[in-house]
PDB file of N, CA and C in Angstrom:
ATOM      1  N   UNK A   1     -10.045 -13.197   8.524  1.00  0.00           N
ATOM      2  CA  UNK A   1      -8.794 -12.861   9.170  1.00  0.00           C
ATOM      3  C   UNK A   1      -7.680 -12.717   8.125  1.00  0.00           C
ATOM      4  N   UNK A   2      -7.491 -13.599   7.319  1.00  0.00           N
ATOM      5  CA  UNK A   2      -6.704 -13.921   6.213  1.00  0.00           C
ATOM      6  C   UNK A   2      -7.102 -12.185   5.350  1.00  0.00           C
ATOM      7  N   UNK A   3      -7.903 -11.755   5.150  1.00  0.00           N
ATOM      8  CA  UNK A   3      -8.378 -10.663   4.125  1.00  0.00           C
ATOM      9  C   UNK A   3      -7.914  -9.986   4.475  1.00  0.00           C
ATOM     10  N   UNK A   4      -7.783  -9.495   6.051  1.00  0.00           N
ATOM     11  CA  UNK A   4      -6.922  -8.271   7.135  1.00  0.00           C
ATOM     12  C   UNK A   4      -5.774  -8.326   7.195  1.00  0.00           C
ATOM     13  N   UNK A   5      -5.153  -9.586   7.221  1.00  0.00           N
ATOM     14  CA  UNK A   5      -3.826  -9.265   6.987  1.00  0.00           C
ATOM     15  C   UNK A   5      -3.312  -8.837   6.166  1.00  0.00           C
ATOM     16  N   UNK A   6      -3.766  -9.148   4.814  1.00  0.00           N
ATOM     17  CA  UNK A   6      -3.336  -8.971   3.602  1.00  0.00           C
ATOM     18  C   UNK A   6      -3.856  -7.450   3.394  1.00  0.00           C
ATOM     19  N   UNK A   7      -5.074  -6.598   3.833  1.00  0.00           N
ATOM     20  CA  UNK A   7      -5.135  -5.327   3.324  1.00  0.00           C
ATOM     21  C   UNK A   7      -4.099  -4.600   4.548  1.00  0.00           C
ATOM     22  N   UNK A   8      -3.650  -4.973   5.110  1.00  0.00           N
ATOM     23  CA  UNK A   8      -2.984  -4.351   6.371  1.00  0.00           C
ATOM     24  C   UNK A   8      -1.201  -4.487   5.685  1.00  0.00           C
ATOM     25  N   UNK A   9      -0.850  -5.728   5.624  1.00  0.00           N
ATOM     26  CA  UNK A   9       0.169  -5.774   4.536  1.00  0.00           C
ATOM     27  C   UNK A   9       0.333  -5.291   3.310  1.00  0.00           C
ATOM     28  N   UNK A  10      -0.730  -5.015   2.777  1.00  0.00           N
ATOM     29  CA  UNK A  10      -0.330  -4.124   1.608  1.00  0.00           C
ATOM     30  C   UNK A  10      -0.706  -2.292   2.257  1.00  0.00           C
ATOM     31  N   UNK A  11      -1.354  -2.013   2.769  1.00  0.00           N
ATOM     32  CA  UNK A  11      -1.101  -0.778   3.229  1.00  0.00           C
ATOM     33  C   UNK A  11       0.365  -0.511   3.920  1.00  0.00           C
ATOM     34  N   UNK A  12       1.143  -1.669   5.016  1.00  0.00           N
ATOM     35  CA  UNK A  12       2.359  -1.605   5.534  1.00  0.00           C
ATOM     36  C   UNK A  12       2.999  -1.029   4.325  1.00  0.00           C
ATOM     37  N   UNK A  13       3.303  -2.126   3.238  1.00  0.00           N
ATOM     38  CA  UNK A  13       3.939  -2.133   2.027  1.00  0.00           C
ATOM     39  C   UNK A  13       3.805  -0.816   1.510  1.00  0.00           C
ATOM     40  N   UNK A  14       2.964   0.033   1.004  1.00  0.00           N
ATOM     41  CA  UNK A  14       2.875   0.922   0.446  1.00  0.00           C
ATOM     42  C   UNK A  14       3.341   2.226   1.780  1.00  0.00           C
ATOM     43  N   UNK A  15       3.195   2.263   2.832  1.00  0.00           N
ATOM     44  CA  UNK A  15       3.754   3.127   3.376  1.00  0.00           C
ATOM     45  C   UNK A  15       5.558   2.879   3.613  1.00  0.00           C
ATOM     46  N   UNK A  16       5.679   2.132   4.173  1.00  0.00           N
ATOM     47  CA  UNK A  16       7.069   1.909   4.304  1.00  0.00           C
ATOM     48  C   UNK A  16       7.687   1.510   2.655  1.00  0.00           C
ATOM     49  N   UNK A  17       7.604   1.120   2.179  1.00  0.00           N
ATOM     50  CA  UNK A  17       8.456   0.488   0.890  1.00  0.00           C
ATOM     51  C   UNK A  17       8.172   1.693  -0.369  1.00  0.00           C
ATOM     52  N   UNK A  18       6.553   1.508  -0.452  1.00  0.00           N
ATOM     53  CA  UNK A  18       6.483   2.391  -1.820  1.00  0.00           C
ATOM     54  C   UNK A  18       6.274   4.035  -1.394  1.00  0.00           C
ATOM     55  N   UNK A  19       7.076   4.610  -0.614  1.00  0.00           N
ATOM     56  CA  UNK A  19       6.670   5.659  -0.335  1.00  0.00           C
ATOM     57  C   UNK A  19       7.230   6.783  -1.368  1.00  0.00           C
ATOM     58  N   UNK A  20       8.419   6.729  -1.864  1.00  0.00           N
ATOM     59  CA  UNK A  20       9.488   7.318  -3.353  1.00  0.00           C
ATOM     60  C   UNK A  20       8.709   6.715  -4.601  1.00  0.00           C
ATOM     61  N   UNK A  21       8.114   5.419  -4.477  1.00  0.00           N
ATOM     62  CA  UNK A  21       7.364   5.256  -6.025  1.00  0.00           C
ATOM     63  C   UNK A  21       6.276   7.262  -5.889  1.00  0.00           C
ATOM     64  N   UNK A  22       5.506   6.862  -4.995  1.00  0.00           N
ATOM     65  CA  UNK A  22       4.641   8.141  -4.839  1.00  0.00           C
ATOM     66  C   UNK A  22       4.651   9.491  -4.827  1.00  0.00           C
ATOM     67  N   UNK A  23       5.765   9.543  -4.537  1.00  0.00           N
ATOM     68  CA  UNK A  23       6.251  11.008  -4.016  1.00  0.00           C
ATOM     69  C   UNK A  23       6.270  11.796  -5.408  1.00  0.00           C
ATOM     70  N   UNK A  24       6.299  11.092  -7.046  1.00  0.00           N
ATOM     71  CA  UNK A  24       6.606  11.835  -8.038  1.00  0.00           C
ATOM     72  C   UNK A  24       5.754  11.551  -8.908  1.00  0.00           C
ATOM     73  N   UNK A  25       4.892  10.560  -8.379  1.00  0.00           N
ATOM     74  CA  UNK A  25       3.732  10.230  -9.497  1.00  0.00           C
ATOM     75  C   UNK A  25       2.245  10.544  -9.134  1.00  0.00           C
ATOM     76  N   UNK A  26       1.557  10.029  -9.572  1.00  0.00           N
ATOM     77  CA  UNK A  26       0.228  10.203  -9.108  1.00  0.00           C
ATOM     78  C   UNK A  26       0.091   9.290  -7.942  1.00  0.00           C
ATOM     79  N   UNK A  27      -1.090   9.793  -7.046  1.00  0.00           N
ATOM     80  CA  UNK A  27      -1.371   8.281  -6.171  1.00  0.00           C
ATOM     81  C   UNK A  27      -2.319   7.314  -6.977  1.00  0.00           C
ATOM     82  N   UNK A  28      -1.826   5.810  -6.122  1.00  0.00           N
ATOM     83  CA  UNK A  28      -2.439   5.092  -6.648  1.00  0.00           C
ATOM     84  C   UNK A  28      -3.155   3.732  -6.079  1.00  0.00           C
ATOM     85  N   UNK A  29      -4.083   4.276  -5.546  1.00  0.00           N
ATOM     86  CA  UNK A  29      -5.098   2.776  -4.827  1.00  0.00           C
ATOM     87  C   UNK A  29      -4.922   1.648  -4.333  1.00  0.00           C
ATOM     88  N   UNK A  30      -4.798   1.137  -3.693  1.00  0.00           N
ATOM     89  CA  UNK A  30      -4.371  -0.233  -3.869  1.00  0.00           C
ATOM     90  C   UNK A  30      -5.792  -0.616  -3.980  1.00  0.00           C
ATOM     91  N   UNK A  31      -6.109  -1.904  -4.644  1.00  0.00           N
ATOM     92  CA  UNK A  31      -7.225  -2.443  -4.540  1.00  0.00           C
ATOM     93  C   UNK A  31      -8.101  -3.047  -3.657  1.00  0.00           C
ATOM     94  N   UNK A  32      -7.239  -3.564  -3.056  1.00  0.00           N
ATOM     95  CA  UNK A  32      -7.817  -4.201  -1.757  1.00  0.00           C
ATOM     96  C   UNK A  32      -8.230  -3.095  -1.033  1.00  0.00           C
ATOM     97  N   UNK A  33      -7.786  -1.716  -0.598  1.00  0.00           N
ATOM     98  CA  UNK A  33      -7.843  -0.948   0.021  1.00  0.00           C
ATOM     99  C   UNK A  33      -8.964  -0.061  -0.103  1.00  0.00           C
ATOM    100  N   UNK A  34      -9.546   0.059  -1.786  1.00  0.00           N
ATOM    101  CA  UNK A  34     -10.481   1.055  -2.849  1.00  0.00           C
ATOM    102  C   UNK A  34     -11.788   0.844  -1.954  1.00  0.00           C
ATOM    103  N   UNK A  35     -12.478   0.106  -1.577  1.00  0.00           N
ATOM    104  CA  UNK A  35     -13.172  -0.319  -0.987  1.00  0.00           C
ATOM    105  C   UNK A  35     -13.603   0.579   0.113  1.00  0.00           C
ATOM    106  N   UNK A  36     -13.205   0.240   1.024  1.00  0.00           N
ATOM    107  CA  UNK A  36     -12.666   0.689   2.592  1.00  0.00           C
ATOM    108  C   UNK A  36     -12.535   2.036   2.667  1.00  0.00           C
ATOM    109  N   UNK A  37     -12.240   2.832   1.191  1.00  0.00           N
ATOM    110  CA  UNK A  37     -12.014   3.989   1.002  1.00  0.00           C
ATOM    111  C   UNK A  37     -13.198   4.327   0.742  1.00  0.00           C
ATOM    112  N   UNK A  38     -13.974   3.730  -0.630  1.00  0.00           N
ATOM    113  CA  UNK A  38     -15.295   4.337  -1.105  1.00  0.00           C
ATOM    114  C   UNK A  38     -16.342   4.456   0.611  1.00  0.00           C
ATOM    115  N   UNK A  39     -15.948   3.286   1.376  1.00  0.00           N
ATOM    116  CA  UNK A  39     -17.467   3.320   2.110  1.00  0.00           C
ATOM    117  C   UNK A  39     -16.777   4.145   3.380  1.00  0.00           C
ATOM    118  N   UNK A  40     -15.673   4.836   3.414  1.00  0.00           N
ATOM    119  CA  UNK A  40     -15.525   5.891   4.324  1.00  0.00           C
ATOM    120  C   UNK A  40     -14.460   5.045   5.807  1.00  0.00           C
ATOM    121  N   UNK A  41     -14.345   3.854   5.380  1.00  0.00           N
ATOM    122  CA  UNK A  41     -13.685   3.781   6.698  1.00  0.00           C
ATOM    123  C   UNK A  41     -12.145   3.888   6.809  1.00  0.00           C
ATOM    124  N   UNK A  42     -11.591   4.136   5.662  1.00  0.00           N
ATOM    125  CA  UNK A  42     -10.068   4.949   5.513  1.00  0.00           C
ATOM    126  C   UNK A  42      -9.961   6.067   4.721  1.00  0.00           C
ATOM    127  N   UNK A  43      -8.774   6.368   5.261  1.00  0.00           N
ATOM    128  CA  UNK A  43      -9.042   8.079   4.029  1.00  0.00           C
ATOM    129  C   UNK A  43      -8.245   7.816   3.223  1.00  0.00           C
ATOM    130  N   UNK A  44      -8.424   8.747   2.187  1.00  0.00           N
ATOM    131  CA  UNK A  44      -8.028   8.513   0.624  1.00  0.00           C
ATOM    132  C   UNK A  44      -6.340   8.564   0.891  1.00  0.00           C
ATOM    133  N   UNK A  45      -5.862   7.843   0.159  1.00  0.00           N
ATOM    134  CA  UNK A  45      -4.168   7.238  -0.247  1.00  0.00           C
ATOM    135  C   UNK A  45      -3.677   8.812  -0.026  1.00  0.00           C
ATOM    136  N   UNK A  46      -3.665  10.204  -0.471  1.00  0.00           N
ATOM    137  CA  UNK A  46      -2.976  11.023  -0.558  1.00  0.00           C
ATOM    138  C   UNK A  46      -2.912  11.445   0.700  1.00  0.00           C
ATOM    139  N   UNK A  47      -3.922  10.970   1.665  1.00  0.00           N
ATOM    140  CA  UNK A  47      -4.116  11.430   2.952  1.00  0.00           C
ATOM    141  C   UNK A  47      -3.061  10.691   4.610  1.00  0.00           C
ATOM    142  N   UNK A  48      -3.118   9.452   3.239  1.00  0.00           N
ATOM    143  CA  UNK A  48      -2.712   8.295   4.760  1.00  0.00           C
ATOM    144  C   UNK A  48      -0.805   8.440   4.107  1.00  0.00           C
ATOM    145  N   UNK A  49      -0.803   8.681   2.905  1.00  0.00           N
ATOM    146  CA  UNK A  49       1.140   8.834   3.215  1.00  0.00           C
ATOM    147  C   UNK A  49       1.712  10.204   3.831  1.00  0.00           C
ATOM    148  N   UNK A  50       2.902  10.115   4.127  1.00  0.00           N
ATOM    149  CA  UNK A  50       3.310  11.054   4.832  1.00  0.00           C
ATOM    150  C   UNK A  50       3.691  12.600   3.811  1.00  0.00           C
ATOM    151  N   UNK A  51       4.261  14.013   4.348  1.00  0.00           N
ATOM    152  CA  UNK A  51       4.062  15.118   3.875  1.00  0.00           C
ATOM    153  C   UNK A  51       5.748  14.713   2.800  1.00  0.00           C
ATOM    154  N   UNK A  52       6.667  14.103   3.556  1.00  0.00           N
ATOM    155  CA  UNK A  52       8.039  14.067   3.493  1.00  0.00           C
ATOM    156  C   UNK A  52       8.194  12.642   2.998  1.00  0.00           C
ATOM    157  N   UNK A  53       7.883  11.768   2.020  1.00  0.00           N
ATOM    158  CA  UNK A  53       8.330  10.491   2.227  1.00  0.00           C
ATOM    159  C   UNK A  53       9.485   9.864   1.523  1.00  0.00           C
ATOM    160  N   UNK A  54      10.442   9.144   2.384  1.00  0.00           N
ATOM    161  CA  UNK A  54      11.591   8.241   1.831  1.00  0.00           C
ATOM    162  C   UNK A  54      11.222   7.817   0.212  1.00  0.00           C
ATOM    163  N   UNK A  55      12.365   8.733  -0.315  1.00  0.00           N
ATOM    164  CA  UNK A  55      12.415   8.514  -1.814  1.00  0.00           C
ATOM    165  C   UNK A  55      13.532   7.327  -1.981  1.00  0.00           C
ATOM    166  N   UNK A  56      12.664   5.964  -2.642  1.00  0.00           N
ATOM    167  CA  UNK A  56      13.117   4.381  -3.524  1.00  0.00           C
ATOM    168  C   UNK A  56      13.072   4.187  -4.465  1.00  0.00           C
ATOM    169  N   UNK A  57      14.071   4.241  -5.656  1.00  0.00           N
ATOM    170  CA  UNK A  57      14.014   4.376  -6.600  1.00  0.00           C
ATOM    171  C   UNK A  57      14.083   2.382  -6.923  1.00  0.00           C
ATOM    172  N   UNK A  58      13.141   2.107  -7.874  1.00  0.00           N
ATOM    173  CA  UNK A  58      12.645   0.745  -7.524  1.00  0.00           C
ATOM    174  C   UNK A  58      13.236   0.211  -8.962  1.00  0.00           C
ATOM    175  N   UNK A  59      13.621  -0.877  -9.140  1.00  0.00           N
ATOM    176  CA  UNK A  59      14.406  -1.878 -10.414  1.00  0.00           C
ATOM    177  C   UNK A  59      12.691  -1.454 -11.198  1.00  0.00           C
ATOM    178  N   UNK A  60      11.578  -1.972 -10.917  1.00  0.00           N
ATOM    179  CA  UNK A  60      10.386  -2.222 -11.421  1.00  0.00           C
ATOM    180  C   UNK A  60       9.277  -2.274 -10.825  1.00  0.00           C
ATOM    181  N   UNK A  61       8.046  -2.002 -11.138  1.00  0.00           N
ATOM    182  CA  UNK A  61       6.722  -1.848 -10.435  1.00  0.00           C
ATOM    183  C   UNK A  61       6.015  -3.018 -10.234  1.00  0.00           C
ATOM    184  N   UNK A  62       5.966  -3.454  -9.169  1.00  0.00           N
ATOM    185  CA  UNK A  62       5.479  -4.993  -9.244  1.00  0.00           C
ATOM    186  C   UNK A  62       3.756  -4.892  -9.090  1.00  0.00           C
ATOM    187  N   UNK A  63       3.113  -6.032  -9.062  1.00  0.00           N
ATOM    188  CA  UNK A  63       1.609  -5.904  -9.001  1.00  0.00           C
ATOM    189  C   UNK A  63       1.188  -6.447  -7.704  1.00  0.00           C
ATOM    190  N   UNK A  64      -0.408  -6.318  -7.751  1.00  0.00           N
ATOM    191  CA  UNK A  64      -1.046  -6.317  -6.309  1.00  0.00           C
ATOM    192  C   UNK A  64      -1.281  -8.208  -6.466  1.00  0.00           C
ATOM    193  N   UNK A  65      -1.539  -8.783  -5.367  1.00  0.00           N
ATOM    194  CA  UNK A  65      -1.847 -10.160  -5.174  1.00  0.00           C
ATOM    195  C   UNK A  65      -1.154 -10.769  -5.044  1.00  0.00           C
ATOM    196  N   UNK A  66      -1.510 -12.272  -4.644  1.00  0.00           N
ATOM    197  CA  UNK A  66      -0.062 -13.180  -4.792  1.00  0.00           C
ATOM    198  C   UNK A  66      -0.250 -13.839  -3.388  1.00  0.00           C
ATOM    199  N   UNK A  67       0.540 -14.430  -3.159  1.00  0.00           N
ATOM    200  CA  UNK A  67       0.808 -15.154  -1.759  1.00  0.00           C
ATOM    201  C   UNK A  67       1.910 -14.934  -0.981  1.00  0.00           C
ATOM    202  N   UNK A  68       2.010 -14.250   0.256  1.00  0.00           N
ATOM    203  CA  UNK A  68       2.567 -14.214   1.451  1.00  0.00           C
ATOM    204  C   UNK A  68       2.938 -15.452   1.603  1.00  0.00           C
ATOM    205  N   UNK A  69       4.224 -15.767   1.823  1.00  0.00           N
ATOM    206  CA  UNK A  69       4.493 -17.367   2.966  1.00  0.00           C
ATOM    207  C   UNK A  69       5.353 -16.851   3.655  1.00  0.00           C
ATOM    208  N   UNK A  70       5.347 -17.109   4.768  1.00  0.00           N
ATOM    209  CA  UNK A  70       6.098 -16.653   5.931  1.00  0.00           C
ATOM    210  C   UNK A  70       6.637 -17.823   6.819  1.00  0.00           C
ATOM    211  N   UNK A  71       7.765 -18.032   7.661  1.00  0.00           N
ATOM    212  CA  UNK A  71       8.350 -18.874   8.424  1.00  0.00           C
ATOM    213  C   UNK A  71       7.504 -19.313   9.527  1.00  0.00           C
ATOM    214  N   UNK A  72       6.633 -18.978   9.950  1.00  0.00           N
ATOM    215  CA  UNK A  72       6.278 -18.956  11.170  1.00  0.00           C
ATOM    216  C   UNK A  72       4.490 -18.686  11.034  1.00  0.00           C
ATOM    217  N   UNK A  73       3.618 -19.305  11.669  1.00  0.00           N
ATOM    218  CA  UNK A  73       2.100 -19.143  11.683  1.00  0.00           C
ATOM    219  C   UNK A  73       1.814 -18.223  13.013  1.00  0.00           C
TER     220      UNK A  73
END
């Protein structure tokens, strides 16, 4: 359960937040996600962002992992 949230949160993340990192660079995998991609049950990153996406110009590129804590279970 814990694994789903977290590939579901980082897909959120990368659609809503990193959508302007993408728009000018290459795409780029998330890891958790690479998986799921190779064995066919999501489609490839260039497929799942949008045609038009909200350009964020970001302080810095942060990395994948880490811990979620949230207020509430």
């Amino acid at each position: 359960m814990k694994r789903i949230f977290t590939c579901i949160s980082i897909a959120l993340l990368l659609l809503v937040v990193g959508q302007g990192l993408f728009a000018a660079t290459t795409y780029k995998e998330a890891p958790a996600l690479a998986a799921q991609v190779k064995a066919g049950k999501l489609p490839a990153v260039a497929k799942r962002l949008p045609q038009n996406p909200l350009v964020v110009k970001p302080d810095k590129i942060g990395t994948y992992g880490g811990t979620w804590r949230m207020g509430m279970t």
